[in-house]
N, C-alpha and C. Protein backbone atom coordinates (compact mmCIF):
# COMPACT_ATOMS: atom_id res chain seq x y z
N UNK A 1 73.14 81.32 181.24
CA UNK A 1 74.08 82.09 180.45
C UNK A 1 74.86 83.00 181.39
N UNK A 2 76.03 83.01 181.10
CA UNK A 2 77.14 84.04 182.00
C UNK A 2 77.78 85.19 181.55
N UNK A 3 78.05 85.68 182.41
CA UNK A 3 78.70 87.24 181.76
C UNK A 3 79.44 87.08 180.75
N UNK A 4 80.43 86.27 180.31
CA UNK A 4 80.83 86.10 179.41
C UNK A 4 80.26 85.98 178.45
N UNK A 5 79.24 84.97 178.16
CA UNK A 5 78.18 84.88 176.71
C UNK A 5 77.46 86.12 177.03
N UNK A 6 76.76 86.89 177.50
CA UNK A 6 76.14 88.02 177.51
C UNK A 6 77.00 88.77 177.01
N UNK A 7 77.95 89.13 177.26
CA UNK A 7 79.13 90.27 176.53
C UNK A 7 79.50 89.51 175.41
N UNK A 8 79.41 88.69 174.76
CA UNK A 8 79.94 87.79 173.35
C UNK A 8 79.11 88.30 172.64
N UNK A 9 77.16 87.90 173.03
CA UNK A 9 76.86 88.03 172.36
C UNK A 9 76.52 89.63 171.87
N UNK A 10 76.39 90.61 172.78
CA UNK A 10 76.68 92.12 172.86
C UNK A 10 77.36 92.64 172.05
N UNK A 11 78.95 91.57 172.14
CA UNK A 11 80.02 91.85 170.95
C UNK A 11 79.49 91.85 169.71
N UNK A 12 79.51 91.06 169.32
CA UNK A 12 79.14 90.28 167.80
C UNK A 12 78.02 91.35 167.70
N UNK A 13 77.05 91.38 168.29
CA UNK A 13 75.94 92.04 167.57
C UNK A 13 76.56 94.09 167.50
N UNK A 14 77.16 94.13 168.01
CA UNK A 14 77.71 95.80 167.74
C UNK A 14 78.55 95.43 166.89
N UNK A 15 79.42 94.65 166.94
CA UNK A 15 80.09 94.61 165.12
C UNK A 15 79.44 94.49 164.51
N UNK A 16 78.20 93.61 164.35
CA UNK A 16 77.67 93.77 162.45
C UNK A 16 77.29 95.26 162.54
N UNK A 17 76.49 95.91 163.37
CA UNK A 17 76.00 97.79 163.31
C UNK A 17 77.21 98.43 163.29
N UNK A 18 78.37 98.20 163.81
CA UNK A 18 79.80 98.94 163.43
C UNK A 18 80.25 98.49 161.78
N UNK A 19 80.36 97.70 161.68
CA UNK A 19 81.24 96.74 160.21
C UNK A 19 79.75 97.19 159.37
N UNK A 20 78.62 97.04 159.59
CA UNK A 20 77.63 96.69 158.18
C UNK A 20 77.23 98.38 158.06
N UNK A 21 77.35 99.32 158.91
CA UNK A 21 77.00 100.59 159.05
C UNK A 21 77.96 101.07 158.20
N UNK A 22 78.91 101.01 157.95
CA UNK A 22 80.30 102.02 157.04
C UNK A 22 80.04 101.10 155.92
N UNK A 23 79.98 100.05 156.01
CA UNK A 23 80.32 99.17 154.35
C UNK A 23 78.75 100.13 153.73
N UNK A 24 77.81 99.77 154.07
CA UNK A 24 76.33 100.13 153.65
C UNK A 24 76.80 101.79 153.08
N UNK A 25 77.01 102.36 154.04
CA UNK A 25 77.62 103.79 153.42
C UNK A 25 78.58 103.89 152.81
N UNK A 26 79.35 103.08 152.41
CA UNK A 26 80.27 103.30 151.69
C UNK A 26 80.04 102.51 149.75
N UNK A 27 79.16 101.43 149.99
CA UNK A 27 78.23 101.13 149.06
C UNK A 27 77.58 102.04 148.48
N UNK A 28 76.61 102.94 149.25
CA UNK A 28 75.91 103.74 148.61
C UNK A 28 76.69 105.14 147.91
N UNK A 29 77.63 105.02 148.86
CA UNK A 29 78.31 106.56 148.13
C UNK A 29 78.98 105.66 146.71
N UNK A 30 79.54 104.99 146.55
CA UNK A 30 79.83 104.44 145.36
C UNK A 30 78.86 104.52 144.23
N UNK A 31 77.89 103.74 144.40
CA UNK A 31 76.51 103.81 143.45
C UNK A 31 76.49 105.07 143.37
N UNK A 32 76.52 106.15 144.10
CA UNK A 32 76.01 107.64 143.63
C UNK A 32 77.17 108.26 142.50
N UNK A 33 78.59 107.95 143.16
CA UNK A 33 79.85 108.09 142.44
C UNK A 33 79.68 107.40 141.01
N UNK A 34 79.33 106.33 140.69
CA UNK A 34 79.41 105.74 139.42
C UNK A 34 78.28 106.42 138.54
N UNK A 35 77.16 106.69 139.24
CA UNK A 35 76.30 107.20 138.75
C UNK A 35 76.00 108.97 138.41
N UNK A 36 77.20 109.54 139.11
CA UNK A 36 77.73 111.06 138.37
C UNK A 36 76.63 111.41 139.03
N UNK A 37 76.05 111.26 139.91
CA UNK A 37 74.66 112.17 140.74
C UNK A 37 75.31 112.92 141.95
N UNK A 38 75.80 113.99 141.62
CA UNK A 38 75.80 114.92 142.68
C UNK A 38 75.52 115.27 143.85
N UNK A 39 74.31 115.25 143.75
CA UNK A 39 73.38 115.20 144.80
C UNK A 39 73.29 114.50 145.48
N UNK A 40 73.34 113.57 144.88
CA UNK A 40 72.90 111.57 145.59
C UNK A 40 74.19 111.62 146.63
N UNK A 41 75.29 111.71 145.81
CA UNK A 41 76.80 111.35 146.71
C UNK A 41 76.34 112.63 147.54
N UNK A 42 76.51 114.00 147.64
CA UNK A 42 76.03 114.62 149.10
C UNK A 42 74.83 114.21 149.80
N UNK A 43 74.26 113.70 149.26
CA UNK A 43 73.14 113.14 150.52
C UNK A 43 73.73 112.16 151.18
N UNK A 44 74.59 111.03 150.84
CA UNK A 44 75.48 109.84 150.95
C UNK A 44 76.26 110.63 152.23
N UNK A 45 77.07 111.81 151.99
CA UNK A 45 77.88 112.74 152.65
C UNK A 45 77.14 112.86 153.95
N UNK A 46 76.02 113.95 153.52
CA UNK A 46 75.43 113.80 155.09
C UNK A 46 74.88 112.93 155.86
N UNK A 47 74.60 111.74 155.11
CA UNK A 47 74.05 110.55 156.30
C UNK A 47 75.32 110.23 156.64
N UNK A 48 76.50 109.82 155.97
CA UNK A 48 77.62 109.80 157.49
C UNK A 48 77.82 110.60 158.38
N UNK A 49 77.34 112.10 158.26
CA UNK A 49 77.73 112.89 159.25
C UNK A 49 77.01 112.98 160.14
N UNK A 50 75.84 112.32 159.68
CA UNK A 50 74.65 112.02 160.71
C UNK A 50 74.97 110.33 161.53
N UNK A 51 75.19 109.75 160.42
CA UNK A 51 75.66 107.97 161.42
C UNK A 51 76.40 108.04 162.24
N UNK A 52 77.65 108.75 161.63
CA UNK A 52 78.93 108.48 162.61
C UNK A 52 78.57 108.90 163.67
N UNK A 53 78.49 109.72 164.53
CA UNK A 53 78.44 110.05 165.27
C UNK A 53 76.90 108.96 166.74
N UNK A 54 76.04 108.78 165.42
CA UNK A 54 74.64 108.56 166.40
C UNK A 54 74.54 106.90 166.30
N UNK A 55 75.41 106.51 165.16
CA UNK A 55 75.34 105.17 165.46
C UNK A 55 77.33 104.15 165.01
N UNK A 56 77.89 104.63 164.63
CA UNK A 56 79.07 103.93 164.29
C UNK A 56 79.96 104.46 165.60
N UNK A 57 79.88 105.53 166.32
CA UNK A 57 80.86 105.76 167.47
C UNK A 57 80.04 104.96 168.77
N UNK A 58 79.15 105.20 168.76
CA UNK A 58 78.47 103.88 169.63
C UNK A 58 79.03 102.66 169.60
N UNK A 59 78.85 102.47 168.28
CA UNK A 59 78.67 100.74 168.61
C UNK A 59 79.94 100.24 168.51
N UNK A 60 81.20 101.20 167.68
CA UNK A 60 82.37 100.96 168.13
C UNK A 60 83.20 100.74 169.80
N UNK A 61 82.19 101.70 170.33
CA UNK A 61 83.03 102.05 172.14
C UNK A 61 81.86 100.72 172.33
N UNK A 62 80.72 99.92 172.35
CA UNK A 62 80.51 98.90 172.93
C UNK A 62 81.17 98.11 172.22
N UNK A 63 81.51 97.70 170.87
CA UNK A 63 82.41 96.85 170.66
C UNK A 63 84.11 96.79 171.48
N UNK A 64 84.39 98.00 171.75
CA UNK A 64 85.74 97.80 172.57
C UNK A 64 85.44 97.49 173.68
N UNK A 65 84.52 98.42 174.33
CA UNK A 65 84.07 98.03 175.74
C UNK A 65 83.68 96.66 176.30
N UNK A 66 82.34 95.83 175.16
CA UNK A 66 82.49 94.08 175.39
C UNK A 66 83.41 93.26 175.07
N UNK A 67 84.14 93.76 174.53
CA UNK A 67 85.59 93.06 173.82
C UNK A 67 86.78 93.02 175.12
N UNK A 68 87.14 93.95 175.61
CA UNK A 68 87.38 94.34 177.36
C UNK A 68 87.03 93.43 177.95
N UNK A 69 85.99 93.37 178.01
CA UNK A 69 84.95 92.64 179.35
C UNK A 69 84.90 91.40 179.51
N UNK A 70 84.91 90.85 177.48
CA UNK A 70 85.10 89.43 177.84
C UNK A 70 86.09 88.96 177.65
N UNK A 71 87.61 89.74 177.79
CA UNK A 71 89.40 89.27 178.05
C UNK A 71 89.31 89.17 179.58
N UNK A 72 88.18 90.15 180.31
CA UNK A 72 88.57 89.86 181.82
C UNK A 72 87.55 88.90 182.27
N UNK A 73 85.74 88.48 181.70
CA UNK A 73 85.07 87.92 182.19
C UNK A 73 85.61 86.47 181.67
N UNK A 74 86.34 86.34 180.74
CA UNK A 74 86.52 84.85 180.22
C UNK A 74 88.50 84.60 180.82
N UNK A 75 88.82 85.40 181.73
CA UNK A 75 90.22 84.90 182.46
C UNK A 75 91.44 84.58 181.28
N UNK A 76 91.03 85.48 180.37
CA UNK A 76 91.43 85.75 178.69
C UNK A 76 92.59 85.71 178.83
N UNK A 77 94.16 85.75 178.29
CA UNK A 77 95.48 86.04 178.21
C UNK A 77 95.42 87.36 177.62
N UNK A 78 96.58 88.27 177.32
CA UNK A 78 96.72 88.92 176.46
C UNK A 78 97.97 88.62 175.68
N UNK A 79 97.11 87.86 174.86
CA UNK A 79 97.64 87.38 173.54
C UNK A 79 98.06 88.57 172.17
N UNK A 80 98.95 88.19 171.09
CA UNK A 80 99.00 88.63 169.60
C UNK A 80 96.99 88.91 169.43
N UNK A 81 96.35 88.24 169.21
CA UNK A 81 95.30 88.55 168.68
C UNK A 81 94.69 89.39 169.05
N UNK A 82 94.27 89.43 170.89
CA UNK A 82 94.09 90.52 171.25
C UNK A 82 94.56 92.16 171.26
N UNK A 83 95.76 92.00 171.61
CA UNK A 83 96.59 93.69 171.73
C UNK A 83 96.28 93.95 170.07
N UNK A 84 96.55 93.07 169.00
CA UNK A 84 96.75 93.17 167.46
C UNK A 84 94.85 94.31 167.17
N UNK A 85 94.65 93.42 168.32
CA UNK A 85 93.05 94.00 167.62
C UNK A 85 92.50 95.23 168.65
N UNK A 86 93.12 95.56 169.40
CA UNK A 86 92.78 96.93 170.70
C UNK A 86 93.96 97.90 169.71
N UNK A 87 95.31 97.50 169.07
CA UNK A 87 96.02 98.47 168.44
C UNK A 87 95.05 99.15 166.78
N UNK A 88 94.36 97.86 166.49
CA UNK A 88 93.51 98.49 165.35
C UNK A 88 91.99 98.92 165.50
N UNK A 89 91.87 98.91 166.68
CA UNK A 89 90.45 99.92 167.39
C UNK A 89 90.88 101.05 167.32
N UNK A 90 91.99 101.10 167.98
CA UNK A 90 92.21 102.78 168.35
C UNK A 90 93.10 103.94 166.84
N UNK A 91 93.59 102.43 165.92
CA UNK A 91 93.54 102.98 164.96
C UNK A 91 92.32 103.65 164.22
N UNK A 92 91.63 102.98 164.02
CA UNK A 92 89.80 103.35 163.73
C UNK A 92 89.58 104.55 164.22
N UNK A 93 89.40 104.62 165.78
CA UNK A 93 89.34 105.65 166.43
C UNK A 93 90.14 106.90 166.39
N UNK A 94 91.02 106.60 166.07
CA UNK A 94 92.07 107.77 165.81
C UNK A 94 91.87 108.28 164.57
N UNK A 95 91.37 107.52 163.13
CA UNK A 95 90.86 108.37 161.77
C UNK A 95 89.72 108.55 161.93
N UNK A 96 88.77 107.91 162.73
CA UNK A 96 87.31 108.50 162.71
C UNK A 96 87.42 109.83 163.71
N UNK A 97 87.93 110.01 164.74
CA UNK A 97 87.99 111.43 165.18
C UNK A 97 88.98 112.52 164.43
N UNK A 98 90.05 111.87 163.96
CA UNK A 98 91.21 112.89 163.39
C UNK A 98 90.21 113.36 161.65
N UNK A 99 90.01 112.45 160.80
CA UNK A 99 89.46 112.74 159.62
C UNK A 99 87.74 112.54 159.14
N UNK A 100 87.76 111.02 159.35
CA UNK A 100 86.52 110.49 158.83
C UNK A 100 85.32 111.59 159.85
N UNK A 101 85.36 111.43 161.11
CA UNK A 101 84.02 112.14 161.67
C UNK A 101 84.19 113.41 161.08
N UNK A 102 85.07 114.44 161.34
CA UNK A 102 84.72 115.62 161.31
C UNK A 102 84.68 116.33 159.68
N UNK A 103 85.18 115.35 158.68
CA UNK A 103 85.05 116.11 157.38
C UNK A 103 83.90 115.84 156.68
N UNK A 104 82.74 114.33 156.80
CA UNK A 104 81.57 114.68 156.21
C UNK A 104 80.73 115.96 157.04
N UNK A 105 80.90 116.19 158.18
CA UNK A 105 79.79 117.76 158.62
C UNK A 105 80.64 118.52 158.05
N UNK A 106 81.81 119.18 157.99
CA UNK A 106 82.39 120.16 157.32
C UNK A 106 81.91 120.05 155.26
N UNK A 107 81.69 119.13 154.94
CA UNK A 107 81.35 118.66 153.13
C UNK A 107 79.85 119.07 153.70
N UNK A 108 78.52 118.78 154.16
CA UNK A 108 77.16 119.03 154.65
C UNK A 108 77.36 120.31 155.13
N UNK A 109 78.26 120.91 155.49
CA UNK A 109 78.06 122.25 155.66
C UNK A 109 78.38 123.37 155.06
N UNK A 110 79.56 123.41 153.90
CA UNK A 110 79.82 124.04 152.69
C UNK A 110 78.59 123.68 151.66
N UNK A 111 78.62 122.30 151.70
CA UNK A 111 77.21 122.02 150.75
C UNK A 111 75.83 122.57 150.88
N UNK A 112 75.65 123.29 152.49
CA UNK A 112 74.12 123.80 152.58
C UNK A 112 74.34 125.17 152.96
N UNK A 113 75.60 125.69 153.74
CA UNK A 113 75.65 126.80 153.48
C UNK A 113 76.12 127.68 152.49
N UNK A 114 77.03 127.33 151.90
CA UNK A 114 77.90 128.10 150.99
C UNK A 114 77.40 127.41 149.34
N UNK A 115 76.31 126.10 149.24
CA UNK A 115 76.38 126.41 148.35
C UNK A 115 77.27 125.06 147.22
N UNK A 116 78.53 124.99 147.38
CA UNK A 116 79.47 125.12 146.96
C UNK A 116 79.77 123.40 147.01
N UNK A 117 79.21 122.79 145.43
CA UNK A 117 79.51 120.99 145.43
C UNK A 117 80.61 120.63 145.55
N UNK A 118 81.21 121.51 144.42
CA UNK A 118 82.64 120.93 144.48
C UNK A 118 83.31 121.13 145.63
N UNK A 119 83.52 121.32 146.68
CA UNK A 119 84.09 121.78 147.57
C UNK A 119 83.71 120.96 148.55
N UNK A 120 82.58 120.97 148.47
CA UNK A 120 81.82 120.21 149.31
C UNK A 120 82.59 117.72 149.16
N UNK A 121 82.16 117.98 147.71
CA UNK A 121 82.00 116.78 146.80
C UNK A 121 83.50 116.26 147.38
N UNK A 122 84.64 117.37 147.67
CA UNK A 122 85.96 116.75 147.37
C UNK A 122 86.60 116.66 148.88
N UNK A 123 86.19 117.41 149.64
CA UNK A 123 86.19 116.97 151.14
C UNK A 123 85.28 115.70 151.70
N UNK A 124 84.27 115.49 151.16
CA UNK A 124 83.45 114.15 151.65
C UNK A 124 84.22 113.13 151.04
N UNK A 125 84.67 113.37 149.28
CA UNK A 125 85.48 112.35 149.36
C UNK A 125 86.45 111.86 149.87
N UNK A 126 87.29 112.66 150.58
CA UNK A 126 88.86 112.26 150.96
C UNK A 126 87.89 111.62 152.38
N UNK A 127 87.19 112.27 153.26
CA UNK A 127 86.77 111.45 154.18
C UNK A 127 85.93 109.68 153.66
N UNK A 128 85.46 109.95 152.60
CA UNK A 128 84.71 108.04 152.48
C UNK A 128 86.65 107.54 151.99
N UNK A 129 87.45 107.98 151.35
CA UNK A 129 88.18 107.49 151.16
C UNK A 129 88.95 106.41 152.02
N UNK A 130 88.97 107.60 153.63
CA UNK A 130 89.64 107.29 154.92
C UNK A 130 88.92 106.39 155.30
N UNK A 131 87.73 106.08 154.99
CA UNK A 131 86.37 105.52 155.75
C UNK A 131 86.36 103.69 154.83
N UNK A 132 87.07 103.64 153.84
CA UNK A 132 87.35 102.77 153.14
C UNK A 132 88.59 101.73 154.24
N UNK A 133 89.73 102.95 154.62
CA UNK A 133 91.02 102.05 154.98
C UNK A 133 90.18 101.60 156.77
N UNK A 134 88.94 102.18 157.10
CA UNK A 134 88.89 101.98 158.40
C UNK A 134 88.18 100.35 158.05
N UNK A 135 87.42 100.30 156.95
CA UNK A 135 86.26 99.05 157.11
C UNK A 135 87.65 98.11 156.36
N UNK A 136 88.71 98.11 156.10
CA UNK A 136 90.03 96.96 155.81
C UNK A 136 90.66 96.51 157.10
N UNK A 137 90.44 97.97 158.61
CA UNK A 137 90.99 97.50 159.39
C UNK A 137 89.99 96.73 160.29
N UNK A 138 88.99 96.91 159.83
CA UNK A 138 87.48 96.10 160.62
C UNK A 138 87.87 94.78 160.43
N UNK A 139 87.74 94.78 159.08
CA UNK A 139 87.66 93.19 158.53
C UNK A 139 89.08 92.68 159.48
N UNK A 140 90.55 93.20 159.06
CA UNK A 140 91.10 92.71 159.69
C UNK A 140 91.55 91.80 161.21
N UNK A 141 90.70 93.16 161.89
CA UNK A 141 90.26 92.66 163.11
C UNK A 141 89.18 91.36 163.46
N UNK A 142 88.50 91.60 162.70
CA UNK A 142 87.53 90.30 162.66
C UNK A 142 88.42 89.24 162.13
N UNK A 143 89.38 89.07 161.48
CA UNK A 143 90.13 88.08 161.25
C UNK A 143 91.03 87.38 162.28
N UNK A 144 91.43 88.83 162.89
CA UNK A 144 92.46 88.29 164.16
C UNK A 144 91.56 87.24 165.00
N UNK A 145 89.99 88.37 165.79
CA UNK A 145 89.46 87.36 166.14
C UNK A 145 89.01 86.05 166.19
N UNK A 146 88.86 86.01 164.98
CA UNK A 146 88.49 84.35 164.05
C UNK A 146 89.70 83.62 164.49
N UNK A 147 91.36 84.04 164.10
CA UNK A 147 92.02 82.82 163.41
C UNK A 147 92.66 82.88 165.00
N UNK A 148 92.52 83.87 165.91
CA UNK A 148 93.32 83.84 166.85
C UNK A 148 94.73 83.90 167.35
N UNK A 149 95.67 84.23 166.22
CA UNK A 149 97.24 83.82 166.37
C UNK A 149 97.99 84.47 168.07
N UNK A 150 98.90 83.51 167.95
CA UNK A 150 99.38 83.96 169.33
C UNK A 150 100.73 84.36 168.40
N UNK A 151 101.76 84.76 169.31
CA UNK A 151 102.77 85.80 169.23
C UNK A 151 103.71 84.97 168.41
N UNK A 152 103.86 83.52 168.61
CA UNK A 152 104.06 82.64 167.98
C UNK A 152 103.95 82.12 166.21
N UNK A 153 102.84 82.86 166.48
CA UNK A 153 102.14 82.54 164.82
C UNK A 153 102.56 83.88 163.82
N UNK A 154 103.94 83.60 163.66
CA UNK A 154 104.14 84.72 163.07
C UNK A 154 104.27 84.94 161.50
N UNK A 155 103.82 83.78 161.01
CA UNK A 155 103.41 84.18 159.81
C UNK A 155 101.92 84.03 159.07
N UNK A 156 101.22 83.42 160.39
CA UNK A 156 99.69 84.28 159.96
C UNK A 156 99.79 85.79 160.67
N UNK A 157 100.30 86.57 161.53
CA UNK A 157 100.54 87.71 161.67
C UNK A 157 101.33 88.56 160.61
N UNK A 158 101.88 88.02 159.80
CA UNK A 158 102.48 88.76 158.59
C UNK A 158 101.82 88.84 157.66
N UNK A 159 101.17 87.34 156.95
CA UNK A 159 100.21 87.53 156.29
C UNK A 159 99.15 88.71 156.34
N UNK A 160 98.51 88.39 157.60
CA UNK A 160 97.15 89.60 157.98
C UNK A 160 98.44 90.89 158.19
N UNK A 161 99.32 91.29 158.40
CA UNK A 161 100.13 92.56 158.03
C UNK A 161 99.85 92.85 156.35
N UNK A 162 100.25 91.90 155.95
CA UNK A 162 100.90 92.48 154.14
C UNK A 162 99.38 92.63 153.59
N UNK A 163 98.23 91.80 154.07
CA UNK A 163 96.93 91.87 153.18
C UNK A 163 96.12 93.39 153.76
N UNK A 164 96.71 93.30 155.08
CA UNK A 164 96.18 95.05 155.72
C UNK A 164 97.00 96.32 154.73
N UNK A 165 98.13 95.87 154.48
CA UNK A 165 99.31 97.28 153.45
C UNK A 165 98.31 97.09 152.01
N UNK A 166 98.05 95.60 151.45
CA UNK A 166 98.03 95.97 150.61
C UNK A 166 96.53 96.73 150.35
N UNK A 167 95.52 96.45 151.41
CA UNK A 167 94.32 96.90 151.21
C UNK A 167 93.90 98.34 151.23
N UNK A 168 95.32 98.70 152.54
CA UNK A 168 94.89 99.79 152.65
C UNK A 168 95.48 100.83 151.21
N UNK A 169 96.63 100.19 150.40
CA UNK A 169 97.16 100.96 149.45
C UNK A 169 96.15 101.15 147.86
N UNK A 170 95.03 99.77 148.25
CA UNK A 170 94.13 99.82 147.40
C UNK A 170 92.98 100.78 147.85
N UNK A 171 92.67 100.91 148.55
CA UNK A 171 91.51 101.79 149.15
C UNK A 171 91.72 102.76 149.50
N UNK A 172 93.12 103.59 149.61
CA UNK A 172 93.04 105.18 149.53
C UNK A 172 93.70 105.96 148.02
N UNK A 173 93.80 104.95 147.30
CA UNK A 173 93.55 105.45 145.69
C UNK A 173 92.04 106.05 145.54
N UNK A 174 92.03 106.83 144.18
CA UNK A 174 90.67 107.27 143.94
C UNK A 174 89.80 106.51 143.34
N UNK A 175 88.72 106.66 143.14
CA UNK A 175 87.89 105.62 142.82
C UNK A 175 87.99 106.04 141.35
N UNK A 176 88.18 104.55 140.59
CA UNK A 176 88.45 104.27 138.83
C UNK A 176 87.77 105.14 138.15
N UNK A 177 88.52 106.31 137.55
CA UNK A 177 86.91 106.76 136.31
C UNK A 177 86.96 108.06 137.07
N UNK A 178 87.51 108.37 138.43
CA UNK A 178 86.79 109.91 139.02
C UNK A 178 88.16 110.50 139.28
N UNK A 179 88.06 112.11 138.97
CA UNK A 179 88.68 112.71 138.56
C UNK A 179 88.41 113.70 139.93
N UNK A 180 89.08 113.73 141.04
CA UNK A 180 88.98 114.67 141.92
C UNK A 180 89.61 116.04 142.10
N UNK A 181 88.68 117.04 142.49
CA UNK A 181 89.41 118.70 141.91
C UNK A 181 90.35 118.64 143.10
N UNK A 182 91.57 119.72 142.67
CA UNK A 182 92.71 119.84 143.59
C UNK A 182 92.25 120.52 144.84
């Protein structure tokens, strides 16, 4: 086996702990949401503020990092699929440091110091909200990888454009039924 399959398989296995780590949390905060449990959805709150950081920013920087490794260990081009999918890493990266990381500890920390659900309840949500459009740009990316388009293929690159607008316009609506305070 060669550096290349060693970093493949490195890859793949930090995406499912990147991709199955946010969906799983974002599952559970739902179930707590449908289920009007308070509590449940801030506990939901603080295990992201506890994941992100100890296991989804990890396995994201080895997913970019083997993803790197095997464009240079496999004499890779830089193709549409590639740049398409390093521009929606750093998208990721850019809402998980700008919103998603830092507002579930700010919701876990009004919630244990101050007290204060609602406050708490409506800042964690706008962060799972953000945390919704990041696991549309996951998938996406995993698509690029799959179908591969080159610069050429420009209307499976439009396609995966319009299904990324429309997902993301579905997933930063509020969730059906919940009524979030101003």
């Amino acid at each position: 086996m060669g550096l290349y399959e060693v970093l493949k398989v490195v890859h793949i296995g930090a995406i499912i702990v990147w991709v199955g780590g946010g969906l799983g949390l974002l599952v559970l905060f739902a179930a707590a949401e449908r289920s009007h449990d308070n509590a449940d959805a801030l506990r939901v709150i603080k295990g992201a503020s506890i994941l992100g950081p100890t296991l989804s920013v990890p396995a994201g920087l080895l997913v970019l990092l083997s993803g790197l490794g095997m464009v240079w260990a496999g004499g890779l081009e830089w193709e549409a699929w590639v740049l398409l999918s390093l521009l929606g890493v750093a998208a990721i990266f850019g809402l998980g440091a700008g919103v998603v990381g830092p507002k579930p500890e700010w919701a876990t920390l009004i919630w244990e110091r101050d007290g204060d659900e609602t406050r708490a309840l409506a800042c964690g949500r706008r962060a799972l909200r953000i945390a919704r459009l990041d696991q549309v740009l996951q998938f996406a990316i995993l698509a690029l990888n799959v179908i591969q388009p080159a610069w050429t293929d420009e209307g499976i690159i439009a396609g995966l454009g319009i299904l990324v607008t429309i997902g993301a316009l579905l997933t930063l609506r509020p969730l059906p039924g919940l009524v979030e305070p101003a």
